[in-house]
C-alpha atoms as a PDB file:
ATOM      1  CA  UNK A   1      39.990 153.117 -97.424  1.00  0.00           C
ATOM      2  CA  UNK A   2      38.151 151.956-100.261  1.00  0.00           C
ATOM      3  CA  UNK A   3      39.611 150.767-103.615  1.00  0.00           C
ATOM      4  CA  UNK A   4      37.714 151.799-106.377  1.00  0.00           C
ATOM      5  CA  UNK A   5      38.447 150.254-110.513  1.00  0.00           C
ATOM      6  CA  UNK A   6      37.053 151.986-112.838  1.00  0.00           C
ATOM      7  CA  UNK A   7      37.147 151.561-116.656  1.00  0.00           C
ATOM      8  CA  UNK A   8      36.325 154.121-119.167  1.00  0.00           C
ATOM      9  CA  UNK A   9      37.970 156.455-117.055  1.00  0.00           C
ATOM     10  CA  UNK A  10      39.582 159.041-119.130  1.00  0.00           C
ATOM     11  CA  UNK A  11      36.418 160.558-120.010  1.00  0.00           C
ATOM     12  CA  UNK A  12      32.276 160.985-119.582  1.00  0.00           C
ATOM     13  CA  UNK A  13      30.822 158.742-117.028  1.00  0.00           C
ATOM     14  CA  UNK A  14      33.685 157.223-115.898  1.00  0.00           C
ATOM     15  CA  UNK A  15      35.893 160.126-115.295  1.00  0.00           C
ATOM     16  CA  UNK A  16      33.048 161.887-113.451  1.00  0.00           C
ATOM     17  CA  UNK A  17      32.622 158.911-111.402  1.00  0.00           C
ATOM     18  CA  UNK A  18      36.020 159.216-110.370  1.00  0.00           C
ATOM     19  CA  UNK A  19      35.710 163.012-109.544  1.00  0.00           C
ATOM     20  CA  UNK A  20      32.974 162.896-107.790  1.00  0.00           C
ATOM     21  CA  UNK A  21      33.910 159.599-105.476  1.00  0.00           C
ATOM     22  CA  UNK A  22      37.213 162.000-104.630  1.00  0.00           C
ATOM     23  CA  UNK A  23      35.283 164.558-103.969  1.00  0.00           C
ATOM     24  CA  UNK A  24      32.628 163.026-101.777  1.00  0.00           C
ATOM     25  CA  UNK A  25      35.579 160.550 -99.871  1.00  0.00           C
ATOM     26  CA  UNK A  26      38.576 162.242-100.199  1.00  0.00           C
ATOM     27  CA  UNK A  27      41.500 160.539 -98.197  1.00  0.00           C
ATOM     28  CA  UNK A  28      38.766 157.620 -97.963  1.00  0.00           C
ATOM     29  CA  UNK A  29      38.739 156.472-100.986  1.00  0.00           C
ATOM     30  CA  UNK A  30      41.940 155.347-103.632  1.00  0.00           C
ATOM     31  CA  UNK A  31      40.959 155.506-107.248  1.00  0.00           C
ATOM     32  CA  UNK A  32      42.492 152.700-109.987  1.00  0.00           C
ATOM     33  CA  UNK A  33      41.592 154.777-113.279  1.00  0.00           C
ATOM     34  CA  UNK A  34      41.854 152.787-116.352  1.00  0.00           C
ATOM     35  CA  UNK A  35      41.356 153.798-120.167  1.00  0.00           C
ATOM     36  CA  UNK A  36      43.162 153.714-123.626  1.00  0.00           C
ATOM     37  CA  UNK A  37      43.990 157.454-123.183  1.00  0.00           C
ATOM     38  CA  UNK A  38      47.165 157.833-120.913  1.00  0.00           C
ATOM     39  CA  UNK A  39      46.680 162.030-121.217  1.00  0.00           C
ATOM     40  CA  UNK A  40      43.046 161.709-120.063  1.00  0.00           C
ATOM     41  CA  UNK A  41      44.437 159.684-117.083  1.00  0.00           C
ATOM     42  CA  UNK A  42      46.576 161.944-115.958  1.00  0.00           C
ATOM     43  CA  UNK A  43      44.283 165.061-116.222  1.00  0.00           C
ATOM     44  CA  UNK A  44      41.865 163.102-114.170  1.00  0.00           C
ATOM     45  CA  UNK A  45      43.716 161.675-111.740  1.00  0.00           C
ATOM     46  CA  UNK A  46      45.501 165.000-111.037  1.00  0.00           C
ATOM     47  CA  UNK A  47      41.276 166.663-110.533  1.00  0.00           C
ATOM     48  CA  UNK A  48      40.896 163.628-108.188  1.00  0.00           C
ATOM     49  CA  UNK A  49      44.341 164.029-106.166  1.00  0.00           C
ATOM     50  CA  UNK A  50      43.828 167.224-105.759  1.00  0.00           C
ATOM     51  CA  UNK A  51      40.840 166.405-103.969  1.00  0.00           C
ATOM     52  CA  UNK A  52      42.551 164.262-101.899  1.00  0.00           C
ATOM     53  CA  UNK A  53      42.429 160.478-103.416  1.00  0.00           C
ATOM     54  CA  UNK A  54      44.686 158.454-103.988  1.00  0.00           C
ATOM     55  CA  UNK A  55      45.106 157.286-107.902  1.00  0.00           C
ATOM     56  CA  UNK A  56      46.888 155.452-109.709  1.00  0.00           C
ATOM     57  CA  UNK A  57      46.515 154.892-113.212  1.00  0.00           C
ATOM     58  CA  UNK A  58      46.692 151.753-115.791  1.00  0.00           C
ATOM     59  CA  UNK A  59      46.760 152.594-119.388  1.00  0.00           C
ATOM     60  CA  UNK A  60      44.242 149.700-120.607  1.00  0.00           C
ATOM     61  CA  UNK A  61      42.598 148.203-123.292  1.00  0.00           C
ATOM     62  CA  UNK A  62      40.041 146.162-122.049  1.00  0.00           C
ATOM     63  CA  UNK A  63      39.370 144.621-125.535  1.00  0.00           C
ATOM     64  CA  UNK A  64      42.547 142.916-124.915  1.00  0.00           C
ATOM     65  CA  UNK A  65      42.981 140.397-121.662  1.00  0.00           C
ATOM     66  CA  UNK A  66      46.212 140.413-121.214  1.00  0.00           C
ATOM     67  CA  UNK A  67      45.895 143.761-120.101  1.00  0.00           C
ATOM     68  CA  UNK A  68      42.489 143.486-118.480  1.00  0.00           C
ATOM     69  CA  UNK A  69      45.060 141.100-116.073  1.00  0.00           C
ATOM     70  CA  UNK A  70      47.408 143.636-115.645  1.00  0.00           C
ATOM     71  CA  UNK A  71      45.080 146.415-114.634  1.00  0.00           C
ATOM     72  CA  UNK A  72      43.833 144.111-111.362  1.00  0.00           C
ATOM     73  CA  UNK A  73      47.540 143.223-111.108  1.00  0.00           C
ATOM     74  CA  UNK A  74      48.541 146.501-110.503  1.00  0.00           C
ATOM     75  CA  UNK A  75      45.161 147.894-108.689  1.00  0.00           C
ATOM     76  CA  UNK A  76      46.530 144.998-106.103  1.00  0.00           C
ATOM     77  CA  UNK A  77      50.035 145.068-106.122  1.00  0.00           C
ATOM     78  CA  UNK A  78      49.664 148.693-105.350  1.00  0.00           C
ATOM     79  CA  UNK A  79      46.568 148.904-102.637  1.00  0.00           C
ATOM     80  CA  UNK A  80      45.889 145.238-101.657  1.00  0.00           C
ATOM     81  CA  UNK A  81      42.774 145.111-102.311  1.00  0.00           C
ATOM     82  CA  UNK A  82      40.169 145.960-104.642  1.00  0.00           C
ATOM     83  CA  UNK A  83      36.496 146.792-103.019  1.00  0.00           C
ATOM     84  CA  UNK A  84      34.360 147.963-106.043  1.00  0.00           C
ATOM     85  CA  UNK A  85      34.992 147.061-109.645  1.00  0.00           C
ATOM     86  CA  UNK A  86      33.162 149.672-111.904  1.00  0.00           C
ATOM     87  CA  UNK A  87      32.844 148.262-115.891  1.00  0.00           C
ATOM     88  CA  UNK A  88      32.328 151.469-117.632  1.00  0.00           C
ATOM     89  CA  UNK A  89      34.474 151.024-120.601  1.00  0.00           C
ATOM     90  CA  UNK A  90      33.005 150.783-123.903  1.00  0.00           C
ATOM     91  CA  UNK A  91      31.969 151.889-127.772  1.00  0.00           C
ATOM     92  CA  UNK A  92      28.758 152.925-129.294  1.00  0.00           C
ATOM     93  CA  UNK A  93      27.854 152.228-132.960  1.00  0.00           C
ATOM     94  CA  UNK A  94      24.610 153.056-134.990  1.00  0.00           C
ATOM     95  CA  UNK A  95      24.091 151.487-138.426  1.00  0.00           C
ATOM     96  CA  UNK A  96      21.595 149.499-139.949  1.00  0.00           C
ATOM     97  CA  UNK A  97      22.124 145.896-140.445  1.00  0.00           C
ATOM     98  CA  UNK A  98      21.647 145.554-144.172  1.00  0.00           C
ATOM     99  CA  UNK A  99      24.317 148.180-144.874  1.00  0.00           C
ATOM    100  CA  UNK A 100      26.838 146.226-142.942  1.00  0.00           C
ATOM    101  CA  UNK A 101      29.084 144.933-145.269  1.00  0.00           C
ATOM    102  CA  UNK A 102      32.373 143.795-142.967  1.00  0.00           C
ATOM    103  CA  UNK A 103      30.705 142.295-139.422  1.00  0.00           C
ATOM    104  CA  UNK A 104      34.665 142.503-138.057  1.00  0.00           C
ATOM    105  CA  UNK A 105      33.686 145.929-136.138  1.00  0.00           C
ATOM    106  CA  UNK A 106      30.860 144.005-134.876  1.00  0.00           C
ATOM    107  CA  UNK A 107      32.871 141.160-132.979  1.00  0.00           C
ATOM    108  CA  UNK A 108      35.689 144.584-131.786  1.00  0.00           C
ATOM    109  CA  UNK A 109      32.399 146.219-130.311  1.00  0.00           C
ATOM    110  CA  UNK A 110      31.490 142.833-128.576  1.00  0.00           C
ATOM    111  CA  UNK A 111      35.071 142.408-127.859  1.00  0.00           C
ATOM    112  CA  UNK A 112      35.238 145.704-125.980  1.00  0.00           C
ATOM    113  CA  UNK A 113      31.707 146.482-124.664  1.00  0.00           C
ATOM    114  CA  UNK A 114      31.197 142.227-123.048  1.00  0.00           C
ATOM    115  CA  UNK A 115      34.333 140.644-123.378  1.00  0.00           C
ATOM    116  CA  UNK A 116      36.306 143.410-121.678  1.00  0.00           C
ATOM    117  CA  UNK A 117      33.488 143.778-118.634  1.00  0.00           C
ATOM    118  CA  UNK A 118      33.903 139.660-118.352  1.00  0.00           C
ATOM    119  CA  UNK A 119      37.654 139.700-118.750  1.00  0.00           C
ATOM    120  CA  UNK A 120      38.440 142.247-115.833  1.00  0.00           C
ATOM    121  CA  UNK A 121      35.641 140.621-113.940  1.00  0.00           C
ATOM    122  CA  UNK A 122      37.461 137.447-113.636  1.00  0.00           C
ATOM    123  CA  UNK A 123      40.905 138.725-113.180  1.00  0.00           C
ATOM    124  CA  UNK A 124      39.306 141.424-110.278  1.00  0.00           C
ATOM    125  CA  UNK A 125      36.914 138.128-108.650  1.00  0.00           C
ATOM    126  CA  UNK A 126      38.898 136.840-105.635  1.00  0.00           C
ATOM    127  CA  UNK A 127      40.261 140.389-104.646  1.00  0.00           C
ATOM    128  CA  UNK A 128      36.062 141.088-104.854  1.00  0.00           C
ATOM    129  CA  UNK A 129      35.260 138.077-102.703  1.00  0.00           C
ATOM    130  CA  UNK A 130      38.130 138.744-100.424  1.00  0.00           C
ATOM    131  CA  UNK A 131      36.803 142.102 -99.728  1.00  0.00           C
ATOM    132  CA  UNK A 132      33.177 141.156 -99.879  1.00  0.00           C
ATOM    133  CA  UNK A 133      33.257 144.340-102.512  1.00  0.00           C
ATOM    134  CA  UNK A 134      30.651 145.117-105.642  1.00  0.00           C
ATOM    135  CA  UNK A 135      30.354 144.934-108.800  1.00  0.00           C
ATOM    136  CA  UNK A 136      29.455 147.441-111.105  1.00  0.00           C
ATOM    137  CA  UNK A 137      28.221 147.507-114.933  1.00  0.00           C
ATOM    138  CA  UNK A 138      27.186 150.249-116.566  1.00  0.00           C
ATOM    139  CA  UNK A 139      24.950 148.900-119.771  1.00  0.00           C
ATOM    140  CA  UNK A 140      22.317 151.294-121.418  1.00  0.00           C
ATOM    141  CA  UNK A 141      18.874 151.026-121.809  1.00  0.00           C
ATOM    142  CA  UNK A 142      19.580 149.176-125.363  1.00  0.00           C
ATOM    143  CA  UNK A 143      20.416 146.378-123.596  1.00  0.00           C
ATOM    144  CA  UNK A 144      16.889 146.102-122.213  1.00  0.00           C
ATOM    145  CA  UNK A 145      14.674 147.531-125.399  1.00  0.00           C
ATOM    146  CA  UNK A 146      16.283 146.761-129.130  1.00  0.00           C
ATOM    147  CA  UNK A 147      17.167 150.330-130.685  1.00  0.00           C
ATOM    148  CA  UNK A 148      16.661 149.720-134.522  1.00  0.00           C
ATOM    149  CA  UNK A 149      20.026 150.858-135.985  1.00  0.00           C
ATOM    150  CA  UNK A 150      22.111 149.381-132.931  1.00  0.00           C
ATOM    151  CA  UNK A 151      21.741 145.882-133.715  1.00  0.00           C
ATOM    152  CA  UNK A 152      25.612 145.382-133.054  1.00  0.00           C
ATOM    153  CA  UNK A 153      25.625 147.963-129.713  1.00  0.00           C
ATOM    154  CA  UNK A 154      22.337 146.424-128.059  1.00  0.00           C
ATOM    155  CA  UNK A 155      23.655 143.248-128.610  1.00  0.00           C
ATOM    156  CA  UNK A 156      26.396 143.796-126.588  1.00  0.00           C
ATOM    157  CA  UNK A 157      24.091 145.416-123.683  1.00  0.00           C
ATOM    158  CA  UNK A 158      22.173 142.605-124.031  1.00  0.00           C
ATOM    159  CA  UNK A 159      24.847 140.102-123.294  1.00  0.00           C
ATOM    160  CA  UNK A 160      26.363 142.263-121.146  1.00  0.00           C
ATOM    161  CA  UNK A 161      22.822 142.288-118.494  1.00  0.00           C
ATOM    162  CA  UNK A 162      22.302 138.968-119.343  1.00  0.00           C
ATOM    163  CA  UNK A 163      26.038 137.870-117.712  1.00  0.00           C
ATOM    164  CA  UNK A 164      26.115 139.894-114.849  1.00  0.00           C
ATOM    165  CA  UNK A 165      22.162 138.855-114.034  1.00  0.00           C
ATOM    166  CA  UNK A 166      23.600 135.871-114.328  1.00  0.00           C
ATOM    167  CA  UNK A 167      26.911 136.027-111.704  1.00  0.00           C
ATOM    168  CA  UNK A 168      24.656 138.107-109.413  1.00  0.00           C
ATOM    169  CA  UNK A 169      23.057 134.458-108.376  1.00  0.00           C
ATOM    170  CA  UNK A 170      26.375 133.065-108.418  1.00  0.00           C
ATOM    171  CA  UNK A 171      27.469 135.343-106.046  1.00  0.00           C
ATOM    172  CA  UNK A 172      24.775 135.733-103.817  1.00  0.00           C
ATOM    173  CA  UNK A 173      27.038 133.493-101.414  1.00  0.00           C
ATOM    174  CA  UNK A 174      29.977 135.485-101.031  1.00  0.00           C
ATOM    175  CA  UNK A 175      28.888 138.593-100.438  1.00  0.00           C
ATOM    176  CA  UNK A 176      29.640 140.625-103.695  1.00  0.00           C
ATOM    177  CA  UNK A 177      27.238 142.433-104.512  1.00  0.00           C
ATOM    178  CA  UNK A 178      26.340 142.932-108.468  1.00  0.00           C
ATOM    179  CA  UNK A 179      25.099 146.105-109.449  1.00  0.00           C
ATOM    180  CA  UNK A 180      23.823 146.942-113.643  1.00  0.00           C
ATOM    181  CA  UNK A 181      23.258 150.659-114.474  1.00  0.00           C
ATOM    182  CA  UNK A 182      21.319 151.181-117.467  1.00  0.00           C
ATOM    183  CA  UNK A 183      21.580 155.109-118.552  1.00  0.00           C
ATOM    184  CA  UNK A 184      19.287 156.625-121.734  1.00  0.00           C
ATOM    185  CA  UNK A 185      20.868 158.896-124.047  1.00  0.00           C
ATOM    186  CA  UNK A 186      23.273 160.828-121.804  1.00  0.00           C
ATOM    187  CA  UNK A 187      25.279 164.328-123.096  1.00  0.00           C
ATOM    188  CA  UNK A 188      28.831 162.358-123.657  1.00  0.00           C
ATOM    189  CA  UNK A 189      30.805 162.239-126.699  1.00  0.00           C
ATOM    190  CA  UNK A 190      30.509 158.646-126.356  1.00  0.00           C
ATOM    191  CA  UNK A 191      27.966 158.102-129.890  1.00  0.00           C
ATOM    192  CA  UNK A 192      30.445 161.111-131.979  1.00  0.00           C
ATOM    193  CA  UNK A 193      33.129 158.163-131.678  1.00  0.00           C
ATOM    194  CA  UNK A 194      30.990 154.725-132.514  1.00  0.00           C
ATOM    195  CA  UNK A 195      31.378 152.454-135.092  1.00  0.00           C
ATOM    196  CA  UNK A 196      29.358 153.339-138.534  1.00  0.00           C
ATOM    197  CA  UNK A 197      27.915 151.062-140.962  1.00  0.00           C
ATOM    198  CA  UNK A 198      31.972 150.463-142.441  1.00  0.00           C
ATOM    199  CA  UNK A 199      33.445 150.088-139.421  1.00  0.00           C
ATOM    200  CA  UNK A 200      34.782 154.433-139.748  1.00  0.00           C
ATOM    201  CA  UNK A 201      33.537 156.282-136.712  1.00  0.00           C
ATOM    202  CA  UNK A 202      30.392 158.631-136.964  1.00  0.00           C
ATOM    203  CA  UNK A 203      31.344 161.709-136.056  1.00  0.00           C
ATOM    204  CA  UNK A 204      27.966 162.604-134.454  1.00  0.00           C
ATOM    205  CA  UNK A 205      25.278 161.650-132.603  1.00  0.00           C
ATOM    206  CA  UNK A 206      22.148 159.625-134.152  1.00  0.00           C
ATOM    207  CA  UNK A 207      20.099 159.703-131.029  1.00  0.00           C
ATOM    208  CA  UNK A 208      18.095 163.017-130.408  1.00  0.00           C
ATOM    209  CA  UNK A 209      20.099 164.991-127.612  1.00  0.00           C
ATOM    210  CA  UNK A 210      17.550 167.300-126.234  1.00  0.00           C
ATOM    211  CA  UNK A 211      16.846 166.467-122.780  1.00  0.00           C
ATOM    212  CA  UNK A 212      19.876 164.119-122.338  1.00  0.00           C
ATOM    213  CA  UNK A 213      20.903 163.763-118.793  1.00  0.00           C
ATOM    214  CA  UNK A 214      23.902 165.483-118.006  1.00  0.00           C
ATOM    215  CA  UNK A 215      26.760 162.755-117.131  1.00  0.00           C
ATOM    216  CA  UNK A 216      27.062 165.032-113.748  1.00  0.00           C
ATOM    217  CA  UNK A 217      23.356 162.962-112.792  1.00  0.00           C
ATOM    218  CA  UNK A 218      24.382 159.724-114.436  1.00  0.00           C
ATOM    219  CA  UNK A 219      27.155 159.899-112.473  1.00  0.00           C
ATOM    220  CA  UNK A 220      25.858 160.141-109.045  1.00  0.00           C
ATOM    221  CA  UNK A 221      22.745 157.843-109.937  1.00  0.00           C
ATOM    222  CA  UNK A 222      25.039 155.120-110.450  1.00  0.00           C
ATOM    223  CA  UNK A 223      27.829 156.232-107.302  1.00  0.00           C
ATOM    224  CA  UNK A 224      24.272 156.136-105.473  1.00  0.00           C
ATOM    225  CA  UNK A 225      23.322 152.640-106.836  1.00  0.00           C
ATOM    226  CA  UNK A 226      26.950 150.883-106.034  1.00  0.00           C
ATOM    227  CA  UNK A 227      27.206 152.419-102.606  1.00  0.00           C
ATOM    228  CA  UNK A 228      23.639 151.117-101.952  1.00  0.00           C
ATOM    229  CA  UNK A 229      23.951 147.981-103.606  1.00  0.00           C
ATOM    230  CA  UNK A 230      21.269 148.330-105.789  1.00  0.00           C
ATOM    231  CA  UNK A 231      20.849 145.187-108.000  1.00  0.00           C
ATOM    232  CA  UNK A 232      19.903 147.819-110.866  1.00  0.00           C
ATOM    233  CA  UNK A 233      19.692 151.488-111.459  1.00  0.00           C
ATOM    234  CA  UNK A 234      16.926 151.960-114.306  1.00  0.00           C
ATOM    235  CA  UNK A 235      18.121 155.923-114.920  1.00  0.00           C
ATOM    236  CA  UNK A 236      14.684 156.995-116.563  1.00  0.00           C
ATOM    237  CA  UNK A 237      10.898 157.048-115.961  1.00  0.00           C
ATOM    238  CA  UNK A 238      11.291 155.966-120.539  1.00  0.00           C
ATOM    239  CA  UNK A 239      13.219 153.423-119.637  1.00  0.00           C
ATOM    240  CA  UNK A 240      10.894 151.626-116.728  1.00  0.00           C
ATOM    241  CA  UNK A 241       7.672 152.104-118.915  1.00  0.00           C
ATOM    242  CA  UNK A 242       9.502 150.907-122.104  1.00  0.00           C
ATOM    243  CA  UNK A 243      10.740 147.757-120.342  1.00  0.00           C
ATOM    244  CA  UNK A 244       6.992 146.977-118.724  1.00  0.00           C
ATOM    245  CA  UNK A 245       5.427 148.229-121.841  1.00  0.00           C
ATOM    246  CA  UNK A 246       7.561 145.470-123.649  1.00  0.00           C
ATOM    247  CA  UNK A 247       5.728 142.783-122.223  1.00  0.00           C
ATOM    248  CA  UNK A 248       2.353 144.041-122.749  1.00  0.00           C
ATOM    249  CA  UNK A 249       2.702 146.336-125.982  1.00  0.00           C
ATOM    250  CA  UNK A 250       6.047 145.274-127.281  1.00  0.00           C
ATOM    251  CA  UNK A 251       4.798 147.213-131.144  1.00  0.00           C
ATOM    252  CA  UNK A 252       4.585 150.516-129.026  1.00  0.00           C
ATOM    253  CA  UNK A 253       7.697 150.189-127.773  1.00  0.00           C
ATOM    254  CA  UNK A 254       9.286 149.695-131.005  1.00  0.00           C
ATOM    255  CA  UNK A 255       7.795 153.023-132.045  1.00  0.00           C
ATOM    256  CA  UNK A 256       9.300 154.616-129.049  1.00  0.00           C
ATOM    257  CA  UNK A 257      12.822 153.559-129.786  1.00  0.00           C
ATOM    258  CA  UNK A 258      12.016 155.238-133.204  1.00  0.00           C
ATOM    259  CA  UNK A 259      10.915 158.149-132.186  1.00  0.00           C
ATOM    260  CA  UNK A 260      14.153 158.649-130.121  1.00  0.00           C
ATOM    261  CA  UNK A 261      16.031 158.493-133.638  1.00  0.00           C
ATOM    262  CA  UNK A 262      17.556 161.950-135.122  1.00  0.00           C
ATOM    263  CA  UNK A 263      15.115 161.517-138.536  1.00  0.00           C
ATOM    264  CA  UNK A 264      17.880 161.077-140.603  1.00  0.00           C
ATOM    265  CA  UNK A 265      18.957 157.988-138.582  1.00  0.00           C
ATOM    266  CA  UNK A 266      15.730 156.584-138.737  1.00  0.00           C
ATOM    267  CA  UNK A 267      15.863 153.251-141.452  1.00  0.00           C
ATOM    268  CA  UNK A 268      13.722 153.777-144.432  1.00  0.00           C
ATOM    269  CA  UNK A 269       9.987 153.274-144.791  1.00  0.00           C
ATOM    270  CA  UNK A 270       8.600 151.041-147.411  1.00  0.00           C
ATOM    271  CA  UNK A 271       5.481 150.150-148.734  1.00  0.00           C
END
């Protein structure tokens, strides 16, 4: 049986992650669902039992350690083991940098989006190298091509490939296998509840929706990527021409990540 962590879980990616790993393994698989919303647990983890996983969920805050700790305490304590670790938990934010008057919701957004990923990472590493399991981030593609009004959210993507490029060398040893997903603009709620330019939350979207992939796809592209151990899982045919076009026509690229803005989103022009 396989022991599967998964952040974020309450919701979008990470909750159909969770659904669909109970409904592809069944008794196979036991599911350690973690998020700030206990309700969203539940309802989940009731879906996945009824499929026939086991589940057990941890209320968590991974912008907090202490309780990043007690989520791979428990996940332990309770299976005794952990095989994959999946790092899904996280905020969006759009503003533009000049507006920014109080950076605090910047450092929270790093707090949650890298420092949570690292923190349960190290608590979760020897049950990982015990079980020669994986290790699974999901970034975005604005951690590989600078969005203009996400300074503070590709920031955090950024850091957040750069780390676990980094521990996938480190680890090459031992057997665990590091795995970074990097979806485009898929149809979550996740951008309604980012950060704004005062630190409120937005309320909607400022990246154009039509055409998002459904989280049902982003969802099994990244299931497929873990169970394969994929280094990474590049979820668009934008997203590998943008990153190769960034090294040979980084000015188009920036008019790409533009273009992707709803207009109003877009900063202003100026002679």
């Amino acid at each position: 049986m396989r022991v599967i962590v998964i952040t974020g879980a309450s919701d979008g990616i990470g909750a159909e992650m969770a659904r669909q790993l109970a409904a592809n393994e069944g008794a196979g698989v036991a599911l350690v669902l973690a998020a700030r919303n206990a309700a969203g647990l539940q309802a989940v983890a009731g879906a996945c039992a009824a499929l026939g996983a086991q589940t057990l969920t941890v209320p968590t805050d991974v912008g907090v350690q202490i309780q990043c700790r007690r989520l791979v305490v428990s996940a332990v304590e309770r299976f005794g083991r952990i095989d994959v670790l999946v790092n899904n938990a996280g905020r969006s934010a759009h503003a533009l940098f000049e507006e920014v008057e109080d950076l605090s919701w910047y450092e929270e957004l790093m707090r949650v989006n890298l420092w949570g990923a690292i923190w349960c990472t190290q608590a979760a590493l020897p049950a990982l190298k015990a079980s020669r399991g994986s290790i699974v981030a999901v970034s975005s593609l604005a951690g590989l091509v600078g969005v203009p009004g996400r300074t503070a959210y590709s920031a955090t993507k950024f850091a957040m490939a750069g780390f676990f490029e980094a521990l996938r060398a480190e680890l090459k040893g031992d057997g665990v296998s590091v795995t970074t997903a990097y979806p485009g603009v898929v149809a979550t709620r996740i951008r309604h509840r980012g950060f704004n330019a005062h630190g409120g939350e937005l309320g909607a979207s400022s990246l154009k929706a039509e055409g998002a992939m459904s989280v049902e796809e982003c969802a099994r592209l990244v299931i497929a990527g873990m169970n394969k151990r994929k280094r990474e899982v590049v979820m668009t045919a934008k997203g590998r021409i943008g990153r190769f076009l960034k090294l040979v026509a980084p000015g188009l690229v920036e008019d790409m990540a533009l273009a992707a803005l709803e207009h109003d989103a877009r900063p202003p022009r100026r002679n």
